[in-house]
Protein backbone atom coordinates (compact mmCIF):
# COMPACT_ATOMS: atom_id res chain seq x y z
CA UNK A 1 96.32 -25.95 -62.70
CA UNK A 2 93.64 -27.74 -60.65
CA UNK A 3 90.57 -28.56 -62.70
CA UNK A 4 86.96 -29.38 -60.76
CA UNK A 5 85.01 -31.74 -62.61
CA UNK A 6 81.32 -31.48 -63.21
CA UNK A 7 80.43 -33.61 -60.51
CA UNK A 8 82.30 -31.67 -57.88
CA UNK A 9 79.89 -29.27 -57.93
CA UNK A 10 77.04 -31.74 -55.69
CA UNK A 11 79.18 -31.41 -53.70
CA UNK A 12 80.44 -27.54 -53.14
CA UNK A 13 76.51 -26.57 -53.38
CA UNK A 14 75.16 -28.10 -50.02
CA UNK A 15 78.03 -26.52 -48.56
CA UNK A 16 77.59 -23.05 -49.68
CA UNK A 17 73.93 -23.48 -49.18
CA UNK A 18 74.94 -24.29 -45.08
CA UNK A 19 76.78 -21.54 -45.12
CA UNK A 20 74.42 -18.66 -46.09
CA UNK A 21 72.00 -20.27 -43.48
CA UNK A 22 74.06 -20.07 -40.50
CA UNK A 23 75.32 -16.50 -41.56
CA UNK A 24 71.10 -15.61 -41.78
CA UNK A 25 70.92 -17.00 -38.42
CA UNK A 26 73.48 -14.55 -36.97
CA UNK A 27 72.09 -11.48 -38.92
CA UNK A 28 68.14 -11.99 -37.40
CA UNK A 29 69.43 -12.55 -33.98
CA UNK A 30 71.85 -9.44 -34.41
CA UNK A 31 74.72 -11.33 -35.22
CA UNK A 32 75.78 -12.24 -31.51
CA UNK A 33 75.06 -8.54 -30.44
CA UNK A 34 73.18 -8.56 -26.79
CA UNK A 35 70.00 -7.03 -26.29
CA UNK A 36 69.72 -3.00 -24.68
CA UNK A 37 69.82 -3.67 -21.21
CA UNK A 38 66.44 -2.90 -18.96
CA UNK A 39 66.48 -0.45 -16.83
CA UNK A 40 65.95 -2.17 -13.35
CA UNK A 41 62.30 -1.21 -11.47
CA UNK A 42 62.27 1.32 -8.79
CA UNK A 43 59.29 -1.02 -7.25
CA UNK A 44 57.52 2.76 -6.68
CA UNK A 45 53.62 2.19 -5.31
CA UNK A 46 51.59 3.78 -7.79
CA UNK A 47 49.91 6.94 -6.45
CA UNK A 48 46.20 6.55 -4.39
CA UNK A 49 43.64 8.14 -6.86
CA UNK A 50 40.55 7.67 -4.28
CA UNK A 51 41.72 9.73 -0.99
CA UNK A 52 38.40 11.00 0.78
CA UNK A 53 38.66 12.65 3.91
CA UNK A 54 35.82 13.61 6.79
CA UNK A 55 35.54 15.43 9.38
CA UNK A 56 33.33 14.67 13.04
CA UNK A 57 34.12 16.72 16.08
CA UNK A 58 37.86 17.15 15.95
CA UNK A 59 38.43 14.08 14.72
CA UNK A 60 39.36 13.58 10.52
CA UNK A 61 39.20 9.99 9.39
CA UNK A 62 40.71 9.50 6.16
CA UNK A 63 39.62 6.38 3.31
CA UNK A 64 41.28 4.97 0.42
CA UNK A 65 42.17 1.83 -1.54
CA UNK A 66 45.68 0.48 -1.36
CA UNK A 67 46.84 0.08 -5.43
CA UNK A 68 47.67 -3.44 -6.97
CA UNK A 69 50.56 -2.45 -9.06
CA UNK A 70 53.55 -0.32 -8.92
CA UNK A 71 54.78 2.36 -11.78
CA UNK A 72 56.21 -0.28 -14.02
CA UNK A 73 52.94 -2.69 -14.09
CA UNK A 74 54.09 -4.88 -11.62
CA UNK A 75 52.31 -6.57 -8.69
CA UNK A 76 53.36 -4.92 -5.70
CA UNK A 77 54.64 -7.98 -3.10
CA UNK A 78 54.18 -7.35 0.57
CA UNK A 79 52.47 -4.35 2.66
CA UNK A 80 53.56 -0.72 2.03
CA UNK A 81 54.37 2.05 4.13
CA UNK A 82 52.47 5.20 4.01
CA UNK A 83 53.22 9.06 4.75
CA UNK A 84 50.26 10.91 5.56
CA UNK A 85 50.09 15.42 5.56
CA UNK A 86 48.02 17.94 6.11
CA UNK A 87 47.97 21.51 5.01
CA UNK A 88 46.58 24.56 5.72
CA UNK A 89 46.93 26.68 2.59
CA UNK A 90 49.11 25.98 -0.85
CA UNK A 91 51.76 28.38 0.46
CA UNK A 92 52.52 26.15 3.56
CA UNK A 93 54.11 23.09 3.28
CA UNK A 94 52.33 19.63 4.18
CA UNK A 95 53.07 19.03 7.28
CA UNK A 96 53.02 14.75 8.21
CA UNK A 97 50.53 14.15 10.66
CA UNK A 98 51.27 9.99 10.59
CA UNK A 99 52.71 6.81 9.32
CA UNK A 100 50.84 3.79 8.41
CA UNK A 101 51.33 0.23 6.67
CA UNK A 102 49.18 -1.62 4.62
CA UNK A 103 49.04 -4.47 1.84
CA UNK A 104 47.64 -3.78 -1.47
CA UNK A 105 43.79 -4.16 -2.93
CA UNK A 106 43.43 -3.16 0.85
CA UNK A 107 40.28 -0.34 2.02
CA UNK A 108 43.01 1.58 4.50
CA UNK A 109 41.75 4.13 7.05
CA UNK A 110 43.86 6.49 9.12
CA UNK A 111 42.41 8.74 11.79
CA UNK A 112 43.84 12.09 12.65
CA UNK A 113 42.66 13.70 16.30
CA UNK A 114 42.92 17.30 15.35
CA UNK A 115 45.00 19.67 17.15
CA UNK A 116 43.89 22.95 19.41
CA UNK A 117 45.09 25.03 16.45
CA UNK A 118 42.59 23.50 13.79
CA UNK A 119 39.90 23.04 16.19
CA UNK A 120 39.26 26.27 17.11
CA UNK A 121 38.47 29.66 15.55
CA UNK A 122 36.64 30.67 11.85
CA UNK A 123 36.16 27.97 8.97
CA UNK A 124 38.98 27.38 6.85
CA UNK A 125 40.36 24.59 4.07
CA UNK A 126 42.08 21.74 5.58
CA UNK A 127 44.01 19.49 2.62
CA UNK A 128 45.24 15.81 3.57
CA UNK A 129 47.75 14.10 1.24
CA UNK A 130 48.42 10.62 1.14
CA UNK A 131 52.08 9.26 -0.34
CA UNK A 132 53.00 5.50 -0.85
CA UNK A 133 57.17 4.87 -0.32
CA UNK A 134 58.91 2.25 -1.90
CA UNK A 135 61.46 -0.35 0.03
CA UNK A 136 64.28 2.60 -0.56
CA UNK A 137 61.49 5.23 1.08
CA UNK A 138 60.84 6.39 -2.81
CA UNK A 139 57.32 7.89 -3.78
CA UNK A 140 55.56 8.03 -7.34
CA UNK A 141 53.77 11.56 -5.67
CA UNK A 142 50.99 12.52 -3.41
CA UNK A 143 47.99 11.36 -3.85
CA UNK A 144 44.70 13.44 -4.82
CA UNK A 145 43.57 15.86 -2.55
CA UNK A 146 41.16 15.75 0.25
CA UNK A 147 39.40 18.62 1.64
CA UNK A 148 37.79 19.08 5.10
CA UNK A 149 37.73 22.49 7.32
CA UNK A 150 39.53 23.59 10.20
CA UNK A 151 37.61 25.98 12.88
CA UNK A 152 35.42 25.23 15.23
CA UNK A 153 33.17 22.24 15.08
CA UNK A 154 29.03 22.41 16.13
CA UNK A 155 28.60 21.20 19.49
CA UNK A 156 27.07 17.59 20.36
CA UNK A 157 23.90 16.33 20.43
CA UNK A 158 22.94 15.40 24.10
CA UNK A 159 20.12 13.16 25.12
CA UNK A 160 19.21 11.80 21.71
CA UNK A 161 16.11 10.08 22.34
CA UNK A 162 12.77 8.47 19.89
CA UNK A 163 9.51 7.21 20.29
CA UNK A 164 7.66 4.95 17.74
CA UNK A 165 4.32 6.45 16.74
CA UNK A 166 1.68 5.58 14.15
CA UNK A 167 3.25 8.02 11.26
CA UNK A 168 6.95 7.61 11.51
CA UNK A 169 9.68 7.40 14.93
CA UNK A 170 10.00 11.11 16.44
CA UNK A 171 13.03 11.68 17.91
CA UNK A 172 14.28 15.08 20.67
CA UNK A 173 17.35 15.57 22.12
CA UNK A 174 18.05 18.30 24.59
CA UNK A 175 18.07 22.20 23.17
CA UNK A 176 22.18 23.09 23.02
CA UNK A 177 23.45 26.76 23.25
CA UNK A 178 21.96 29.69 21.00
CA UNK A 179 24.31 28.75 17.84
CA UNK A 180 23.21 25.16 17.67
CA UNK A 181 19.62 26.36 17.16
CA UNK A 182 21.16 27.97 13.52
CA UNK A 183 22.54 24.34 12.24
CA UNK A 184 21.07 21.44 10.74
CA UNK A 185 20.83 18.21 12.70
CA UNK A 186 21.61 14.87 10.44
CA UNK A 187 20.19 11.87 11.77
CA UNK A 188 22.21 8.76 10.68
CA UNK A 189 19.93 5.46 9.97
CA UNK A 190 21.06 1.81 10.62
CA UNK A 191 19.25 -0.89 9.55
CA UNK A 192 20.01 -3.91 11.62
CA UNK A 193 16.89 -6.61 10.78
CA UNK A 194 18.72 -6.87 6.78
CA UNK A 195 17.25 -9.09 4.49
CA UNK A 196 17.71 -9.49 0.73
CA UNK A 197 13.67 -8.69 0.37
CA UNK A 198 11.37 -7.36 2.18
CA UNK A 199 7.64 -7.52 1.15
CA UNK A 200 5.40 -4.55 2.48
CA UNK A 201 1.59 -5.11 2.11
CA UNK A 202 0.30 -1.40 0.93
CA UNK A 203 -3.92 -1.69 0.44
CA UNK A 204 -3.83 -5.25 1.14
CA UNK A 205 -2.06 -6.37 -1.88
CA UNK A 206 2.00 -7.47 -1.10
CA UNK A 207 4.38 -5.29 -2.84
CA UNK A 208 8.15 -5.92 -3.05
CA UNK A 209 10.51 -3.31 -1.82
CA UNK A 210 14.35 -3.40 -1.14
CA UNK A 211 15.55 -0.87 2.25
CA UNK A 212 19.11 0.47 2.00
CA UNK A 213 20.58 -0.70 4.83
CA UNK A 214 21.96 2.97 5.29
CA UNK A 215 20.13 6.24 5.31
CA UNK A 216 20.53 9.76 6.30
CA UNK A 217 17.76 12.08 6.93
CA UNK A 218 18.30 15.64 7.61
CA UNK A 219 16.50 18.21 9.99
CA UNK A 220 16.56 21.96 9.73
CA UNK A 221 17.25 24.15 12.31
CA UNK A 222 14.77 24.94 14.91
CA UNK A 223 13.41 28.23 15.95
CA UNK A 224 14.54 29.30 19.37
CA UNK A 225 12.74 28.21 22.68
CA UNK A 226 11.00 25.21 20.17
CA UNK A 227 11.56 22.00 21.11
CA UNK A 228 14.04 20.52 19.10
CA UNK A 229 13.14 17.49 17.21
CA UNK A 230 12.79 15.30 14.09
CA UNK A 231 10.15 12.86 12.65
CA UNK A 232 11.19 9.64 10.75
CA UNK A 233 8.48 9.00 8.27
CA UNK A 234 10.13 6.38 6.10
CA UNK A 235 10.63 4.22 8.90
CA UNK A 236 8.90 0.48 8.71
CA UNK A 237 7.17 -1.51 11.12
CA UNK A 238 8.50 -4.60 11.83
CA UNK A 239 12.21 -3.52 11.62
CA UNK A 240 14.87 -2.43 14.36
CA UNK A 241 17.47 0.11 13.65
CA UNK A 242 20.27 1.88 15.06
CA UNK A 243 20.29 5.99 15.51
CA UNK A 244 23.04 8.26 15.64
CA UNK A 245 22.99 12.26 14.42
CA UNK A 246 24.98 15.10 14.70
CA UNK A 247 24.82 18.95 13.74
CA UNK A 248 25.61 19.86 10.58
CA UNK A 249 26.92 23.45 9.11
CA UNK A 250 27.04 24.53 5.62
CA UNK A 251 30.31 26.92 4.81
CA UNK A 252 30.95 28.18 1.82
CA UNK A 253 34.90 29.66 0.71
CA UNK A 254 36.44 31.33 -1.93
CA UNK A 255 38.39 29.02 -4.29
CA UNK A 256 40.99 29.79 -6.52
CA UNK A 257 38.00 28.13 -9.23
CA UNK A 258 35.23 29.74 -7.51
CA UNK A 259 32.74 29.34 -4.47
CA UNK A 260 32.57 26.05 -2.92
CA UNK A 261 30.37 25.03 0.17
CA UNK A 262 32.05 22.68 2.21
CA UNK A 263 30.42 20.96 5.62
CA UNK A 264 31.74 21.25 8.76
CA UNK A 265 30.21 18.08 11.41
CA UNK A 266 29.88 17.88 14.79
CA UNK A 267 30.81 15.01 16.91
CA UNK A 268 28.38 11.69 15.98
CA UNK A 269 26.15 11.20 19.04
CA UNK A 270 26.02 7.73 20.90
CA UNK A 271 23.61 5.03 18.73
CA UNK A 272 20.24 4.42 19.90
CA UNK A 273 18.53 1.25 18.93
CA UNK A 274 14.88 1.79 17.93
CA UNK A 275 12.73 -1.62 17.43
CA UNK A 276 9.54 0.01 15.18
CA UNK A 277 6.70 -2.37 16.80
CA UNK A 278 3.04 -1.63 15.13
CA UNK A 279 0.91 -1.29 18.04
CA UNK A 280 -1.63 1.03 16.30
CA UNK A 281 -4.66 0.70 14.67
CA UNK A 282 -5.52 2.12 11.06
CA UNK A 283 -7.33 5.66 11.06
CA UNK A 284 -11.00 5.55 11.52
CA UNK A 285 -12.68 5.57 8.31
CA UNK A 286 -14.95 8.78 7.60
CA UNK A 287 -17.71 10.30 5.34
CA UNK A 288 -19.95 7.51 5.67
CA UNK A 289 -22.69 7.59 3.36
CA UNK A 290 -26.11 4.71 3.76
CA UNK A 291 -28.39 5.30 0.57
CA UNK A 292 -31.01 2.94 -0.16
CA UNK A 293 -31.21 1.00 -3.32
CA UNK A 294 -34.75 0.14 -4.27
CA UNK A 295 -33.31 -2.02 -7.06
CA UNK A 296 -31.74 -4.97 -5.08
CA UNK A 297 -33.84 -3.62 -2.00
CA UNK A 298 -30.48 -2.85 -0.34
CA UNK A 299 -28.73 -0.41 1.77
CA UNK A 300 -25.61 0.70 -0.05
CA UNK A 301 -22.29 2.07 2.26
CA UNK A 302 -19.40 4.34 0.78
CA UNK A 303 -16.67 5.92 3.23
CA UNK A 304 -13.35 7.46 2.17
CA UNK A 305 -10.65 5.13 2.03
CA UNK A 306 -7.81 4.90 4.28
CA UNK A 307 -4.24 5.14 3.03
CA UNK A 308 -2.24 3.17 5.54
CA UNK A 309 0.23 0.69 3.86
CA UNK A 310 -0.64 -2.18 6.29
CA UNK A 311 -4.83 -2.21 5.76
CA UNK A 312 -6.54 -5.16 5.21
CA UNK A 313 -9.74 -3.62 5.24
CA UNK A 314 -12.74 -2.52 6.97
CA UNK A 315 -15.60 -3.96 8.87
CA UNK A 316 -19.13 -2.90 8.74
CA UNK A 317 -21.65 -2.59 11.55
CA UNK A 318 -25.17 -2.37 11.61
CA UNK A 319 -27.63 -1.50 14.92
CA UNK A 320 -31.53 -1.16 14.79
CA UNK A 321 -32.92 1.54 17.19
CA UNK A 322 -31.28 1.02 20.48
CA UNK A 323 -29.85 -2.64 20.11
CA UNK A 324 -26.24 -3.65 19.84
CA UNK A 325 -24.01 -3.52 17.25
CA UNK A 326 -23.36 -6.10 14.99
CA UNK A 327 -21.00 -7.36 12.65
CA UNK A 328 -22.71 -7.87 9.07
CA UNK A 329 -19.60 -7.68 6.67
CA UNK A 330 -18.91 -11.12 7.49
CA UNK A 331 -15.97 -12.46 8.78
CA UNK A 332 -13.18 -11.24 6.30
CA UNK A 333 -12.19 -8.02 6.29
CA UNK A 334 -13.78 -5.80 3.26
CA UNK A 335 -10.99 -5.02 0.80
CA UNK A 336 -12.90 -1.37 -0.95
CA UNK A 337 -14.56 1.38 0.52
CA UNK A 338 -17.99 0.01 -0.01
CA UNK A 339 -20.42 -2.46 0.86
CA UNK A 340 -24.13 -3.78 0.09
CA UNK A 341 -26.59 -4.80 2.94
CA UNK A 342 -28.91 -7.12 1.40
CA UNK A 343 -29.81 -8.18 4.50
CA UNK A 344 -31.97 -5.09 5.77
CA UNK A 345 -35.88 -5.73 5.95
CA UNK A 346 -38.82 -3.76 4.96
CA UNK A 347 -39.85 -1.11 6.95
CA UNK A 348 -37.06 -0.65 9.34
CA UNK A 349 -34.56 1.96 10.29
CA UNK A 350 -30.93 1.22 10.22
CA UNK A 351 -27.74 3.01 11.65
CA UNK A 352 -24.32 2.20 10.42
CA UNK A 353 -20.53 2.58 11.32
CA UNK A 354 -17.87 1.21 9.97
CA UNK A 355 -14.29 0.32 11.69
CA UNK A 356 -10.56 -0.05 9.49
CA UNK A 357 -8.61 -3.23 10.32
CA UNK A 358 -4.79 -3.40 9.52
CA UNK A 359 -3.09 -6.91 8.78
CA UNK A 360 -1.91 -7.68 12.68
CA UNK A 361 -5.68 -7.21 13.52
CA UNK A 362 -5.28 -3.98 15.07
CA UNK A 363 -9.49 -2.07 14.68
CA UNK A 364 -9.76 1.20 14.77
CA UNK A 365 -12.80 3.02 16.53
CA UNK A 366 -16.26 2.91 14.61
CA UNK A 367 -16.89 5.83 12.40
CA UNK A 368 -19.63 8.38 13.09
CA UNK A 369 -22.75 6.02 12.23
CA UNK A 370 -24.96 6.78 8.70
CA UNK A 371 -28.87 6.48 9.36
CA UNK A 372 -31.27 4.93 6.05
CA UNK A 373 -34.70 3.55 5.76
CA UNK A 374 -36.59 0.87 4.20
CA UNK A 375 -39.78 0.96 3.11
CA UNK A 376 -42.47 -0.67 4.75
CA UNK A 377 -43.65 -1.51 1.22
């Protein structure tokens, strides 16, 4: 029989101890078993979330953002093709109106020139779809809905014209048929002079304002044989912009989650450019008031003040029986709707009138004059 001696055993131990290590290896890393394999991606677009649709005329233009990623979280590579639908009611079936290609992140827009069939007749819900295909022509679904109506469309706005007046840009265009006298007209507002600030003097003290560079402004309908028409009071002098409008009806339909009112556009006239030049002076000043002061021996002036945003102030004017006019504010402009004459004499007679002044230098007329005394003593 084979006997070990003690000492053998440094040397079995290191052995064993290998042993057990390797075998631990195999058992965390599943003993040599491979992995589950990974299903392989079906590269499928995910669906738009963002579809917005809009009618002018007969003509729907459709916006929305191209996604980044497909279904399995991973960066889509290369433009995708698109399927675009329309449908008239949820027991018809979309029908495609288009195809269209685009890479992603993009801000895609598709236009659809509607048919004689949706252009004509009663108001009714128009839904556009939007689906995203895969290489293999697979889709992750349709994306949100977007609502517009069929029927027929307000007619356009002919001779669109404006003219730039003291209290805003007034605009006409020519009178349509008896229907377009029962819709609203919106005027669509372009500004073109865009800067990051613009600094508007209101009372002679510089205020800082920021103007959207886009702006609608809506006009109600007219009452028949009245000229038809619209006044832009928020315009600003000193800036050009670019006009466009079209009529505008409010429908409202049964939903399957209640009323909804819907608008139904017109065609978008052809832009007008309107530069807003200030070539008009303030509004001339009135209630003057002359009361003597026997205090300072002075003629005091009040008016009521003007409220245009460009004043820079008034100037005063002072005649003595049947002489001239003349200037005795002094040269700058005075900022309030007051002012002491210390410069009238004893014993005299004095009629005043007082004139706005705006920051070009544009005077208005001379208010009805104010008569005061001084005493010859």
């Amino acid at each position: 029989m084979l006997r070990r001696k003690r000492g053998d055993r440094c040397c079995v131990a290191p052995i064993i101890l290998t042993a057990c290590i390797v075998c631990a290896g195999f058992l965390l890393s599943g003993c040599g078993t491979p992995a589950a394999p990974q299903p392989p991606s079906l590269k499928l677009p995910e669906p738009v979330s963002n579809l917005t649709a809009v009618r002018a005329g007969n003509d729907v233009t459709l916006h929305w953002t191209m996604p980044r990623k497909t279904t399995d979280h991973l960066f889509i590579q290369g433009p995708v093709t698109i399927s675009i639908c329309r449908r008239e009611s949820a027991a018809q079936a979309c029908t495609p109106v288009g195809h269209a290609s685009d890479s992603p992140r993009a801000e895609t827009e598709f236009h659809d020139p509607l048919p004689a069939a949706l252009s004509q007749g009663s108001p009714r819900e128009l839904v556009y779809f939007v689906e995203l295909l895969s290489p293999k022509g697979k889709s992750a679904g349709p994306s949100n809905a977007a609502i517009v109506l069929a029927g027929q469309a307000p007619g356009p706005i002919s001779g669109l014209s404006a003219q730039v007046r003291a209290n805003g840009v007034a605009f006409h265009w020519e009178n349509g048929d008896e229907a377009d006298h029962l819709t609203d007209v919106r005027l669509h507002r372009k500004l073109l002079t865009v800067s990051k600030v613009k600094e508007r003097p209101q009372s002679g003290i510089t205020q800082t304002e920021q103007e959207p560079v886009l702006r609608d402004l809506l006009s109600p309908p007219s009452d028949p044989g009245q000229q038809t028409g619209a006044l832009d009071t928020s315009a600003h002098f000193g800036e050009s912009y670019e006009y466009t409008a079209q009529r505008v009806v409010q429908v409202t339909l049964d939903e399957p989650h209640g009323k909804q009112t819907f608008e139904l556009d017109g065609p978008i006239s052809a832009p007008i450019k309107v530069d807003v030049i200030d070539t008009f002076p303030p509004a001339v000043p009135q209630e003057l008031v002359a009361v003597y002061a026997p205090e300072q021996h002075a003629i005091d002036l009040s008016w009521q003040p003007d409220t245009e945003p460009d004043l820079a102030g008034y100037i005063v004017y002072r005649s003595t029986g049947d002489s001239d006019w003349v200037r005795v504010s002094g040269p700058a402009p005075v900022i309030g709707p007051a002012y002491r004459d210390l410069t009238a004499e004893k014993g005299h007679i004095y009629r005043y009138a007082v004139s706005a002044i705006d920051l070009i230098g544009h005077e208005s007329k001379r208010s009805a004059e104010a008569k005061e005394s001084t005493p010859a003593e």
